[in-house]
C-alpha atoms as a PDB file:
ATOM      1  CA  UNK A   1     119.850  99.391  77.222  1.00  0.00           C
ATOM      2  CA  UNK A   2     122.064 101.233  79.652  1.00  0.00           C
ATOM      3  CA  UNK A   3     121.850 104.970  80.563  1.00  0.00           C
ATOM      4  CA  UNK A   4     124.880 105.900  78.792  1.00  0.00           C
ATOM      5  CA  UNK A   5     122.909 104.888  75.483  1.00  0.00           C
ATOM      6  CA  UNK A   6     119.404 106.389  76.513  1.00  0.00           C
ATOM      7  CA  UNK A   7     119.466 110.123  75.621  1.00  0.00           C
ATOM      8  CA  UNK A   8     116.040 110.903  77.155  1.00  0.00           C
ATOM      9  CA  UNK A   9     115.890 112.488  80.918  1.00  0.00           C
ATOM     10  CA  UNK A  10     112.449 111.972  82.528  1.00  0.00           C
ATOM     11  CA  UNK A  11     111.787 113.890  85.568  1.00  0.00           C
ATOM     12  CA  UNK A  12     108.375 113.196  87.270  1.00  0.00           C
ATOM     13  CA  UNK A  13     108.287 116.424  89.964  1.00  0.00           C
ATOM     14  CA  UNK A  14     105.879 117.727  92.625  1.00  0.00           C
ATOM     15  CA  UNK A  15     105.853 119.967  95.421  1.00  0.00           C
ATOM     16  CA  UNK A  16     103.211 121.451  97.189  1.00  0.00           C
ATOM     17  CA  UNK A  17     103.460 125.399  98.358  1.00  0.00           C
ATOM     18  CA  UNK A  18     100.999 128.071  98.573  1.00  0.00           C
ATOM     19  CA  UNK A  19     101.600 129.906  94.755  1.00  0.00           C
ATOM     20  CA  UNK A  20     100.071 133.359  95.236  1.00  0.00           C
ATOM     21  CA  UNK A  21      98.898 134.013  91.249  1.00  0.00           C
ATOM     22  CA  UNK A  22      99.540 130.300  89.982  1.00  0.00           C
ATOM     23  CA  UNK A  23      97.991 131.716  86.665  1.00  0.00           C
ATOM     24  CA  UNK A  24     100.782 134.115  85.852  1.00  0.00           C
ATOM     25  CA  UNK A  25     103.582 131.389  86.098  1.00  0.00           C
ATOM     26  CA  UNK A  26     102.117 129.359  82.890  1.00  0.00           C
ATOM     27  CA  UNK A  27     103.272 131.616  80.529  1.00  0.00           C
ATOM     28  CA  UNK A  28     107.098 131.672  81.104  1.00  0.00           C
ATOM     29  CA  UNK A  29     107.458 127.975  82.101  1.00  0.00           C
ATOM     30  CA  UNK A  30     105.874 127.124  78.972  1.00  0.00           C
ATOM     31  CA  UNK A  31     108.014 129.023  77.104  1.00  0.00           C
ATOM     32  CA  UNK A  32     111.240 127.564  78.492  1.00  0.00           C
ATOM     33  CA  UNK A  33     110.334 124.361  78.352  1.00  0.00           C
ATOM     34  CA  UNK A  34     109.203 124.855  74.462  1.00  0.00           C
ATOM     35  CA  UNK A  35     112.826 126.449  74.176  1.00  0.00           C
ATOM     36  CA  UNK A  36     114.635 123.574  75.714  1.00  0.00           C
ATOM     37  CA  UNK A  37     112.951 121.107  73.587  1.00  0.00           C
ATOM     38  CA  UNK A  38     111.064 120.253  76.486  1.00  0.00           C
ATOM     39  CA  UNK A  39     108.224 117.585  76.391  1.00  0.00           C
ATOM     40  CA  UNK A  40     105.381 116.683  78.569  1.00  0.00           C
ATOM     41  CA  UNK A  41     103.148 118.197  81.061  1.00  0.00           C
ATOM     42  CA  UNK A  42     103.340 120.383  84.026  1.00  0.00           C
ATOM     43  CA  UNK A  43      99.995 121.287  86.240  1.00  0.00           C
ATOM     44  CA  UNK A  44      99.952 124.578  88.366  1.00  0.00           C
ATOM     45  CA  UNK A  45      97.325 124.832  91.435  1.00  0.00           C
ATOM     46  CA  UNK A  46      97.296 127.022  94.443  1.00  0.00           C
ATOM     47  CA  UNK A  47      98.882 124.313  96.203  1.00  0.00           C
ATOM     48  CA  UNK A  48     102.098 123.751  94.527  1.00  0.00           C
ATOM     49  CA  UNK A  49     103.225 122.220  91.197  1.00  0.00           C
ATOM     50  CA  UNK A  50     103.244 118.222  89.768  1.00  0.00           C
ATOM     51  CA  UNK A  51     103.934 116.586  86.567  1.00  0.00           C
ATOM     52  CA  UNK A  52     106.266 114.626  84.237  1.00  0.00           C
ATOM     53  CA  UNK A  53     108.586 116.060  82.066  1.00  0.00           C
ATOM     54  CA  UNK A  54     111.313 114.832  79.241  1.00  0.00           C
ATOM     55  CA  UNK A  55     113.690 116.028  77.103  1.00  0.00           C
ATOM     56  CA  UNK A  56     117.835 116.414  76.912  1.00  0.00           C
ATOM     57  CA  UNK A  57     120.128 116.723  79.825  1.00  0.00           C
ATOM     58  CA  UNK A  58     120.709 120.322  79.198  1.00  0.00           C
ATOM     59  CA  UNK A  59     117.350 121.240  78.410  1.00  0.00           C
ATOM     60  CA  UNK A  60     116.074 119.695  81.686  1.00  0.00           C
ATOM     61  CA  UNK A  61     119.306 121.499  83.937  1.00  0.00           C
ATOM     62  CA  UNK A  62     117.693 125.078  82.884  1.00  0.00           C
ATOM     63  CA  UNK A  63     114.369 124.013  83.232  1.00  0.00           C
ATOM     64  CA  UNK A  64     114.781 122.758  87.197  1.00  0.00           C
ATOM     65  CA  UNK A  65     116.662 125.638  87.481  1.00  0.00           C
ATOM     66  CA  UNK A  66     113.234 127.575  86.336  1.00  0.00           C
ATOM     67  CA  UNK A  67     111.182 125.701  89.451  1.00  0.00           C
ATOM     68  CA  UNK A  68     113.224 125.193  91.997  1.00  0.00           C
ATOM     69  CA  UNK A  69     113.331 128.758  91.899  1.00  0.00           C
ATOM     70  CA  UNK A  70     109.301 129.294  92.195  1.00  0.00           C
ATOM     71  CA  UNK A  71     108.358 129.826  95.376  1.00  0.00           C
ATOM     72  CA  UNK A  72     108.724 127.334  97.795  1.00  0.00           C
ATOM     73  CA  UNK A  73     110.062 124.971  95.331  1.00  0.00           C
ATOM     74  CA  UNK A  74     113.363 124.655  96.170  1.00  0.00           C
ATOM     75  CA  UNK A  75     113.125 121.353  97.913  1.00  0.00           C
ATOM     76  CA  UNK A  76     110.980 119.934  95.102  1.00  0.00           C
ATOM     77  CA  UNK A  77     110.866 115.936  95.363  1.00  0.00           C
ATOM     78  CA  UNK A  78     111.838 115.005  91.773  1.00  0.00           C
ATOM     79  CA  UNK A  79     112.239 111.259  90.521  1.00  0.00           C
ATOM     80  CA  UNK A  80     114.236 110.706  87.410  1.00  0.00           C
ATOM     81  CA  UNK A  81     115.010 107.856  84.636  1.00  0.00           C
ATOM     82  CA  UNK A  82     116.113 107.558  81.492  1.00  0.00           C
ATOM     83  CA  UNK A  83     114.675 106.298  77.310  1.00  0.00           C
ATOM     84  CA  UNK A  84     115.972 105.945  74.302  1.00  0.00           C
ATOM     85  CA  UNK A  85     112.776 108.173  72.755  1.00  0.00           C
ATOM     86  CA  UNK A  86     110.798 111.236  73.662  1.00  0.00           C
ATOM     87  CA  UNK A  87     107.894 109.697  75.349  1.00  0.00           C
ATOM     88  CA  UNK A  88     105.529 112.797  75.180  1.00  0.00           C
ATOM     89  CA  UNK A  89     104.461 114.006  71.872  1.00  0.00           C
ATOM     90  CA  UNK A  90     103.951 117.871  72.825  1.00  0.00           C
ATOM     91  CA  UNK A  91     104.489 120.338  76.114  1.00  0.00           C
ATOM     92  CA  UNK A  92     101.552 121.368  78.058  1.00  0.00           C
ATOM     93  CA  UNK A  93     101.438 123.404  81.227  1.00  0.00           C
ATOM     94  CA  UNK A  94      97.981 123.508  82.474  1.00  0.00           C
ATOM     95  CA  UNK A  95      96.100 125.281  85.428  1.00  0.00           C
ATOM     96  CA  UNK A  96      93.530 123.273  87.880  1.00  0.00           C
ATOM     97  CA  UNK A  97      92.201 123.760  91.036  1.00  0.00           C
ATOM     98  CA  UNK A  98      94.703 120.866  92.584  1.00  0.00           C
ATOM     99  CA  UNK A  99      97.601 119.348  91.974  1.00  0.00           C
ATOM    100  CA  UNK A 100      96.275 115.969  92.417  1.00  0.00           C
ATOM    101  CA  UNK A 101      92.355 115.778  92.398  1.00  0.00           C
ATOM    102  CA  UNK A 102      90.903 114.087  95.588  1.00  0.00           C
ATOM    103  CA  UNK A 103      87.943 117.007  95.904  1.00  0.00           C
ATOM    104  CA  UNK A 104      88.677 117.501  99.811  1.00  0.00           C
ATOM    105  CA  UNK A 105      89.135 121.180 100.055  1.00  0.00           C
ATOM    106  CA  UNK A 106      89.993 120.964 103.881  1.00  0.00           C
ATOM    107  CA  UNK A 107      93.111 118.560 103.182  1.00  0.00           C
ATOM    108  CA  UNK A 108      96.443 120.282 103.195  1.00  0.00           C
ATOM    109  CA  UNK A 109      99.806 117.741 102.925  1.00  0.00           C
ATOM    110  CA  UNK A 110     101.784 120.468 103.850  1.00  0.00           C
ATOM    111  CA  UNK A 111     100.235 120.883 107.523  1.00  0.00           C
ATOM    112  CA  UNK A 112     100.228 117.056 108.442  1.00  0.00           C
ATOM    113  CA  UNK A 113     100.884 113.849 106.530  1.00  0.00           C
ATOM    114  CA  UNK A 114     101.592 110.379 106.978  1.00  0.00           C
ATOM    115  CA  UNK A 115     104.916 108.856 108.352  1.00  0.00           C
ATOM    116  CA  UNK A 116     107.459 108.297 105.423  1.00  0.00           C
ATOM    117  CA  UNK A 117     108.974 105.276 104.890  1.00  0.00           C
ATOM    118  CA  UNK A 118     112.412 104.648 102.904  1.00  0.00           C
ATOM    119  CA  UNK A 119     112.692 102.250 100.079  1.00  0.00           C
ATOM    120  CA  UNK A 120     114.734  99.694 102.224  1.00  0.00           C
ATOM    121  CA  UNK A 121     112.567  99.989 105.094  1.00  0.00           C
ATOM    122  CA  UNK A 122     109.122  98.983 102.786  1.00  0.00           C
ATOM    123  CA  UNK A 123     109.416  95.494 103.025  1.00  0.00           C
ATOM    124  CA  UNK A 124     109.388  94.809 106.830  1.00  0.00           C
ATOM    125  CA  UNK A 125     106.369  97.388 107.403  1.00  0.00           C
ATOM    126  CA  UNK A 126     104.262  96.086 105.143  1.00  0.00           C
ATOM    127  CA  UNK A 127     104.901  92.068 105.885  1.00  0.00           C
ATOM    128  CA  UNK A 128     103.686  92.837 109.637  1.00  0.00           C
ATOM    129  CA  UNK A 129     100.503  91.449 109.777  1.00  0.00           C
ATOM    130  CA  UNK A 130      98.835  93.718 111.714  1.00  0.00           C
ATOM    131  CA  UNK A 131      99.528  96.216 108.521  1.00  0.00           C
ATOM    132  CA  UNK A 132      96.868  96.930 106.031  1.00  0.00           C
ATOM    133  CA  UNK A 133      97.986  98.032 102.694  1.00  0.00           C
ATOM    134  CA  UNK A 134      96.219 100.026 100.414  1.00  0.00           C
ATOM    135  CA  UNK A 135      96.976 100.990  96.979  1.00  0.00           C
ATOM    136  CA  UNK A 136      95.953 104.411  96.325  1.00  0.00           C
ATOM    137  CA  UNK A 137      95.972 104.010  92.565  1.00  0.00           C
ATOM    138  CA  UNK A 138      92.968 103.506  90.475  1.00  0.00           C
ATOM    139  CA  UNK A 139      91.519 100.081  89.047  1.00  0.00           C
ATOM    140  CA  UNK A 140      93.500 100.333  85.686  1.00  0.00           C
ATOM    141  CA  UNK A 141      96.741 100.582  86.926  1.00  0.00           C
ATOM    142  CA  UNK A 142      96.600  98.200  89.893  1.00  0.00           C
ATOM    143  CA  UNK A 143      95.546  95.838  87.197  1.00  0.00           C
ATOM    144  CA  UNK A 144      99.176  95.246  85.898  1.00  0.00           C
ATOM    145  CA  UNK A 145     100.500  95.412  88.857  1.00  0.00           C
ATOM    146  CA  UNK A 146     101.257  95.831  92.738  1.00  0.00           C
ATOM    147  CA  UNK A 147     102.448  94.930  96.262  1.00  0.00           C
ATOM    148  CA  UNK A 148     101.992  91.520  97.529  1.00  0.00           C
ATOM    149  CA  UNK A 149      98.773  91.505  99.566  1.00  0.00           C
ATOM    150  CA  UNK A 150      98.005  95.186  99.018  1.00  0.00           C
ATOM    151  CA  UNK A 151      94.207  95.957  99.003  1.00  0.00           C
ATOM    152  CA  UNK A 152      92.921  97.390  95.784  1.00  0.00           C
ATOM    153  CA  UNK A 153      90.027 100.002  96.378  1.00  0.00           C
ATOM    154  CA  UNK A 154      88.744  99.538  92.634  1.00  0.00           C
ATOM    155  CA  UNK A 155      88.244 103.482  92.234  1.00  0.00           C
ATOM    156  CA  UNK A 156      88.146 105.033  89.041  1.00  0.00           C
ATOM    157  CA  UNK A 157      89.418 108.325  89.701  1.00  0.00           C
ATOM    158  CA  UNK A 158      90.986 109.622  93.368  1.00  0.00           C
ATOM    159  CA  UNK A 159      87.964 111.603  93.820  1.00  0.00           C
ATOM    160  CA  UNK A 160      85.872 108.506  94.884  1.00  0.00           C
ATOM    161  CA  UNK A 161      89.167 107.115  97.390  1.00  0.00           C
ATOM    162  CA  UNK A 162      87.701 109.219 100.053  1.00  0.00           C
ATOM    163  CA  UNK A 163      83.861 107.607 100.122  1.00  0.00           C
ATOM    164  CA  UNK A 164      86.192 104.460  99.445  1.00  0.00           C
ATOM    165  CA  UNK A 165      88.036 105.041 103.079  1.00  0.00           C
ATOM    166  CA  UNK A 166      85.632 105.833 105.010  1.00  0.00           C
ATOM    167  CA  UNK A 167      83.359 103.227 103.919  1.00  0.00           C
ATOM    168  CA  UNK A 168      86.576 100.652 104.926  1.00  0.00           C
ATOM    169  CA  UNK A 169      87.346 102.433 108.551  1.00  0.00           C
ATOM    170  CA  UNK A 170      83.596 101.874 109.605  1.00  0.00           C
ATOM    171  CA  UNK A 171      84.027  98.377 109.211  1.00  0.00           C
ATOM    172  CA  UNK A 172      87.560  98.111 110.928  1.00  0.00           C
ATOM    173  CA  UNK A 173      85.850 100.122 113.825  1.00  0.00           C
ATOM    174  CA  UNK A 174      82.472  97.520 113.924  1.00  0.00           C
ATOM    175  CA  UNK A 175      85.231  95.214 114.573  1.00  0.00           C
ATOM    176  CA  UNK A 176      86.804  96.766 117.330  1.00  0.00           C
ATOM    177  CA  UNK A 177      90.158  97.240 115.372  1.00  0.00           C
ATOM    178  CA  UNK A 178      92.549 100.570 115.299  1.00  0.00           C
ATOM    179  CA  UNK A 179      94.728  99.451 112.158  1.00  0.00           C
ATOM    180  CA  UNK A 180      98.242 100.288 111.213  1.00  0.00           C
ATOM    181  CA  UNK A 181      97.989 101.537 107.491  1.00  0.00           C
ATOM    182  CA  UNK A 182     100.526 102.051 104.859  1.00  0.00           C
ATOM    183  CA  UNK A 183      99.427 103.568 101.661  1.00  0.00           C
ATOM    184  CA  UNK A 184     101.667 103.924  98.276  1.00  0.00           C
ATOM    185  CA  UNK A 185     101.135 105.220  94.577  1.00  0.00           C
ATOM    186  CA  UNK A 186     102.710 105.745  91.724  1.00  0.00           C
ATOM    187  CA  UNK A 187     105.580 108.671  92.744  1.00  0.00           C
ATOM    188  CA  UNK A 188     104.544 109.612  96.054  1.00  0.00           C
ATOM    189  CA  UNK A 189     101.830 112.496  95.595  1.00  0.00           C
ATOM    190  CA  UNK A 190      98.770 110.886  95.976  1.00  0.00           C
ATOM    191  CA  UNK A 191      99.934 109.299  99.130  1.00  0.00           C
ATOM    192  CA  UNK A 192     100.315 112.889 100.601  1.00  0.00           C
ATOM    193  CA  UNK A 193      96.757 113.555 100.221  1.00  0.00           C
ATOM    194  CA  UNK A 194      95.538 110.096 101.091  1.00  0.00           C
ATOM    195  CA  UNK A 195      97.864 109.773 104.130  1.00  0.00           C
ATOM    196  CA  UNK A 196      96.664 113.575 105.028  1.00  0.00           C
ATOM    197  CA  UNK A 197      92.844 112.683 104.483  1.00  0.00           C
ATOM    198  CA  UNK A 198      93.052 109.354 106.316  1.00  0.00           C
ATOM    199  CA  UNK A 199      94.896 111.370 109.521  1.00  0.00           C
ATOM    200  CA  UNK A 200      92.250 114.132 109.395  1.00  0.00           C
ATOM    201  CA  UNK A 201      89.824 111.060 109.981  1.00  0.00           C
ATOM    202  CA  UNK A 202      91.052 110.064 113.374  1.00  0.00           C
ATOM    203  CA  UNK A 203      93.787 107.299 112.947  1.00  0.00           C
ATOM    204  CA  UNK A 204      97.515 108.018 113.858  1.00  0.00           C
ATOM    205  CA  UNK A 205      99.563 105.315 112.850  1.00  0.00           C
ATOM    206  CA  UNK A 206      99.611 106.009 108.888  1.00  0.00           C
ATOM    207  CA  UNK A 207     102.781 105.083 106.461  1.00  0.00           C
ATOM    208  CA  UNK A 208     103.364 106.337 102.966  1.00  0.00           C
ATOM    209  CA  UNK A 209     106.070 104.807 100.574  1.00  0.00           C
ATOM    210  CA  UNK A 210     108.619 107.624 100.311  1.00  0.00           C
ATOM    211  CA  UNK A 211     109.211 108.177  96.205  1.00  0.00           C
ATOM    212  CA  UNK A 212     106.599 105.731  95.659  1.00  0.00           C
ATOM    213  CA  UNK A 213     106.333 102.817  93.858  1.00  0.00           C
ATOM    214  CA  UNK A 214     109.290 104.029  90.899  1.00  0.00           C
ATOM    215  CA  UNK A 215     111.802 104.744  93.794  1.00  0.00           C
ATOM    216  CA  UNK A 216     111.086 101.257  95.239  1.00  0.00           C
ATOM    217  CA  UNK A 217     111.897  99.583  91.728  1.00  0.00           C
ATOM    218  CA  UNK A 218     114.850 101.962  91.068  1.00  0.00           C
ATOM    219  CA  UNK A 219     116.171 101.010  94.572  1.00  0.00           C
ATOM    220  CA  UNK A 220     114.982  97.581  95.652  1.00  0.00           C
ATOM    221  CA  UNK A 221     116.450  94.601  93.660  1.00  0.00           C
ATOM    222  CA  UNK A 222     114.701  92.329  91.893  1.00  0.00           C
ATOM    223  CA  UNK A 223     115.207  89.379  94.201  1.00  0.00           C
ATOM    224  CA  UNK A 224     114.298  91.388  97.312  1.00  0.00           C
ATOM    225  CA  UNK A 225     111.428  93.224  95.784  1.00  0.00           C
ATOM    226  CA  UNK A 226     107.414  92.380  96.895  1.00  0.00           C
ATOM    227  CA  UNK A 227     106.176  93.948  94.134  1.00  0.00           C
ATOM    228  CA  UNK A 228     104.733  91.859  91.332  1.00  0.00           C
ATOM    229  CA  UNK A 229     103.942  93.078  87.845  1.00  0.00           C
ATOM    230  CA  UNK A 230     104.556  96.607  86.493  1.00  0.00           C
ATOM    231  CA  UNK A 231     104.003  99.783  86.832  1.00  0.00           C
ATOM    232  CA  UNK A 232     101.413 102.189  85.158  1.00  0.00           C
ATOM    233  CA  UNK A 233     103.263 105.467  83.884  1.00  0.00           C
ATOM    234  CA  UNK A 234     101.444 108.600  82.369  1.00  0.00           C
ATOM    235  CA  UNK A 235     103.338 108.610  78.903  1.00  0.00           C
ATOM    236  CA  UNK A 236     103.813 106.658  76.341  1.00  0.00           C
ATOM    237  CA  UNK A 237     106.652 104.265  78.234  1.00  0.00           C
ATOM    238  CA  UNK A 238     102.930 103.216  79.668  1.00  0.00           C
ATOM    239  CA  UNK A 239     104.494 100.960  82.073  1.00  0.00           C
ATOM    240  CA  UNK A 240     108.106  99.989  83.819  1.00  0.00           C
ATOM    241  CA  UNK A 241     109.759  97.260  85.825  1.00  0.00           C
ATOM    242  CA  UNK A 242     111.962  96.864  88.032  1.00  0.00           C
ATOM    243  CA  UNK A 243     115.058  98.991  87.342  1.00  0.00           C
ATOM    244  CA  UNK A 244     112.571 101.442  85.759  1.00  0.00           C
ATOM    245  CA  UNK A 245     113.224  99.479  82.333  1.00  0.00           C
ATOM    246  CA  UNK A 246     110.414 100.221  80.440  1.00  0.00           C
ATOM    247  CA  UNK A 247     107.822  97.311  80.260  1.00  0.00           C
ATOM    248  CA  UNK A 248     105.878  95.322  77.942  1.00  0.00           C
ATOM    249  CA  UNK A 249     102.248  97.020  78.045  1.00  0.00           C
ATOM    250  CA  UNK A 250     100.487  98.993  75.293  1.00  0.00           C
ATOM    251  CA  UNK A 251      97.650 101.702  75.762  1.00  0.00           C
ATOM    252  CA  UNK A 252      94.634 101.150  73.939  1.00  0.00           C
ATOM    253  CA  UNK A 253      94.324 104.870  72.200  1.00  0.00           C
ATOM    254  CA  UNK A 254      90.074 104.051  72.554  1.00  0.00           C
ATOM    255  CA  UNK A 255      89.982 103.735  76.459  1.00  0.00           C
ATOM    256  CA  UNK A 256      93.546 104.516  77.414  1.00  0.00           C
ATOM    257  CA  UNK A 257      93.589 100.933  79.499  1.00  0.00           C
ATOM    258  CA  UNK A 258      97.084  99.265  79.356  1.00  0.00           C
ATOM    259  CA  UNK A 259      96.865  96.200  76.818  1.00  0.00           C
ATOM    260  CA  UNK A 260      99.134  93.448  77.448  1.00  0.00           C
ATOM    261  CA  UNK A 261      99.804  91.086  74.699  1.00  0.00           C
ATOM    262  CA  UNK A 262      97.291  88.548  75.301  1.00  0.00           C
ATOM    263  CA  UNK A 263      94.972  91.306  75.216  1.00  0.00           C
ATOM    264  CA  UNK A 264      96.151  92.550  71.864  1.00  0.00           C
ATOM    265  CA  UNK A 265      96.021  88.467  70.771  1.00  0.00           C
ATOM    266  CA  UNK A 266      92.276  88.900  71.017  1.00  0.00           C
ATOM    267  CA  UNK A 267      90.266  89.435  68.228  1.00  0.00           C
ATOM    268  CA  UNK A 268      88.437  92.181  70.153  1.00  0.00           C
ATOM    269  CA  UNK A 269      91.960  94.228  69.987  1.00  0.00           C
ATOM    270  CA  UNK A 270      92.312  96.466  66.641  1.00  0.00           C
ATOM    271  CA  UNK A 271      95.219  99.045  67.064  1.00  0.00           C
ATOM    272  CA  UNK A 272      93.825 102.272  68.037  1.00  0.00           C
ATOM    273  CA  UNK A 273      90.639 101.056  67.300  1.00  0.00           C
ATOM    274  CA  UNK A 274      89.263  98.722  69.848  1.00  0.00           C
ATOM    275  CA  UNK A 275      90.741  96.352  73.299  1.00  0.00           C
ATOM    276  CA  UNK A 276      89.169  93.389  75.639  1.00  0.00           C
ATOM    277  CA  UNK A 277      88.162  96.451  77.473  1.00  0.00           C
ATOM    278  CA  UNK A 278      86.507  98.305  75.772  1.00  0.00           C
ATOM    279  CA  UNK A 279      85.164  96.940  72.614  1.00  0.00           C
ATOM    280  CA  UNK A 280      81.426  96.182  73.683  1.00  0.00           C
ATOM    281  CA  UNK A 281      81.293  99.471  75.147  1.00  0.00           C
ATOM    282  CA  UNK A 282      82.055 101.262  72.012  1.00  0.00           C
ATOM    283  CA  UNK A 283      79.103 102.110  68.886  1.00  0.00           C
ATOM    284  CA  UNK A 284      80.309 100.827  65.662  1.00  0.00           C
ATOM    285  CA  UNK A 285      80.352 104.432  64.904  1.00  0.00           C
ATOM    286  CA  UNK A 286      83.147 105.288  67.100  1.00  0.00           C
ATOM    287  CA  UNK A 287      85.131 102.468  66.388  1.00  0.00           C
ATOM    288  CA  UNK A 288      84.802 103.812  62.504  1.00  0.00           C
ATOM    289  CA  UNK A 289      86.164 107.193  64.062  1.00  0.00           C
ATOM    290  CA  UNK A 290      88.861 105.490  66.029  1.00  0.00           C
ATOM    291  CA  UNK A 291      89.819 103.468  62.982  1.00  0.00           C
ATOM    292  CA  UNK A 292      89.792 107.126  60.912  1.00  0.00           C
ATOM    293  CA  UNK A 293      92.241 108.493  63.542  1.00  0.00           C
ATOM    294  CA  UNK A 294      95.104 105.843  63.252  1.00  0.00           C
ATOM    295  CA  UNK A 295      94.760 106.283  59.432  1.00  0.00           C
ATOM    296  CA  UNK A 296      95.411 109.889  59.885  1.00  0.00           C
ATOM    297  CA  UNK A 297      97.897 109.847  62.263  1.00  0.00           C
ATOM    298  CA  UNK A 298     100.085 106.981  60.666  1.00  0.00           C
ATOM    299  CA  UNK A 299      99.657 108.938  57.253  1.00  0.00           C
ATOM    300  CA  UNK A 300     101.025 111.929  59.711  1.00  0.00           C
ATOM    301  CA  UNK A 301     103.992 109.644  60.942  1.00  0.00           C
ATOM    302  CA  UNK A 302     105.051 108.721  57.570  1.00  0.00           C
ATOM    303  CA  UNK A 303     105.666 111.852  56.368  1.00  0.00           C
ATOM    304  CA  UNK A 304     107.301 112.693  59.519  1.00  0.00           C
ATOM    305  CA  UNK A 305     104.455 115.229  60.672  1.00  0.00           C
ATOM    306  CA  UNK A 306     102.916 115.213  64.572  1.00  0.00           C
ATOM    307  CA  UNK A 307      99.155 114.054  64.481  1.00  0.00           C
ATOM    308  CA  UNK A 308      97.577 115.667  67.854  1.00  0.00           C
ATOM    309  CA  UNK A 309      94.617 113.901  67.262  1.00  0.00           C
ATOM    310  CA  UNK A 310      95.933 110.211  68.549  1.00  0.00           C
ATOM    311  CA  UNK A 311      95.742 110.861  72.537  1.00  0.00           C
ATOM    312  CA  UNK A 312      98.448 110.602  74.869  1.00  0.00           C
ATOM    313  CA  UNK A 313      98.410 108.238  77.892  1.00  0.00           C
ATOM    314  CA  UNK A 314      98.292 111.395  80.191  1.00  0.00           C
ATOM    315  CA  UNK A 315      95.028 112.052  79.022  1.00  0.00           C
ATOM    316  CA  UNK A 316      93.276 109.191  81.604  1.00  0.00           C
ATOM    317  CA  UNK A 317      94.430 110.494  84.285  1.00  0.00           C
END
């Protein structure tokens, strides 16, 4: 479906600035954005802003308007595409001690990050051999895709990327080597932090994919393009492809985990119930609750009420 026929903008946004009282700019950006019609979630820190919004073209206008004129956000990096349905179910704007959670209090993207690198530009840096590419993402969304011969840390949360690294750099350094590392993610924040952490542990020559992976499949065509699979999205798109046309994977509303169809072929899959991943790991009890909750909430979406009990994909992360 083209643009002109998809009335949903989606603006994934970050910035990071020092925010004096972070607390007291909830309250009016929630209200705006529940004005607008405004879906999604925002998180405030000390250290700047990030999130994923949706909602109509006008709505959105007066709502950028609203934080690019925070301070320090008026050269917020912003990616944007388009669907034909609301893919959050409710607007939240929630406080936390960062932006992105990596638990390294001394890191600070604004004072020193990696080198960016454009789009156009990813390709030739990261078929070098002497490069070594790391996907900063965790284990559940590598699974469904990334780069051609990008190493996948298998973390389950950022917070453990740090033992991760240095863990990785003793071993290059047993071996005598001082490597040339590129690092990407999903839109480009948690590369600021891991590129910033990684050059706080000695090495120079570090590389982050500017606008991260969605900028390289909005920009980079299909034919051109070292990526293989899809892409893991917080909402309930749950995953895109090249073009940023949304994708073929599920979320398992158990365990959150992206279910492809094959997974949801297996008899271990049961719609909001159960997946491949995580149906021996669940009592028969809570698969009883689970099963409770999609009653509910398709009795709720049939008489064209909102059930907050079925989670939203944001929720994992």
């Amino acid at each position: 479906m083209s643009d002109a026929f998809q009335p949903i903008r989606i603006v994934a946004l970050y910035n990071f600035t020092p925010f004096e009282d972070h607390a007291v700019l909830r309250e009016p950006l929630l209200a705006l954005c529940e004005a607008e019609g405004i879906k999604g979630i925002l998180l405030l820190a000390r250290e700047g802003i990030n999130g994923t919004i949706a909602g109509s073209d006008a709505g959105m206008e007066r709502v950028l308007e609203h934080i690019h004129a925070l301070p320090g956000c008026a050269e917020l990096e912003i990616k944007e595409s388009r669907a034909p349905e609301m893919p959050f179910r409710r607007m939240k704007v929630r406080l936390k001690r960062e932006i992105v959670t990596m638990g390294e209090p001394n890191i600070d993207p604004r004072k020193d990050v990696g080198q960016y690198v454009a789009p156009e530009d990813w390709n030739a840096l990261i078929s070098d051999p002497e490069t070594i590419l790391i996907d900063t993402r965790n284990d559940y969304e590598v699974a469904i895709g990334t780069f051609e011969g990008a190493i996948d840390p298998h973390t389950k949360t950022f917070r453990e990327f740090p033992e991760w690294f240095r863990a990785r750099k003793l071993e290059l350094e047993a071996k005598g080597k001082v490597p040339k590392i590129a690092m990407f993610c999903t839109g480009g924040i948690r590369c600021e932090k891991a590129t910033s952490f990684v050059k706080a542990e000695g090495l120079d020559e570090v590389y982050h994919l500017k606008g991260g992976i969605l900028k390289y499949l909005e920009t980079v065509p299909e034919e051109d393009s070292l990526w293989h699979g899809e892409c893991f999205v917080f909402d309930q798109r749950v995953s895109v492809k090249h073009g940023l046309e949304i994708g073929s994977f599920d979320v398992c509303h158990a365990c959150r985990a992206p279910v492809s169809a094959a997974d949801k072929a297996s008899p271990l899959y049961e719609a909001g119930v159960s997946c491949p991943h995580c149906h021996d790991a669940r009592s028969a009890e809570q698969r009883h609750r689970y099963a409770e909750r999609e009653r509910q909430a398709a009795l709720a979406e049939a008489r064209g009420m909102p059930h907050l009990g079925v989670p939203q994909v944001k929720t994992r992360r």
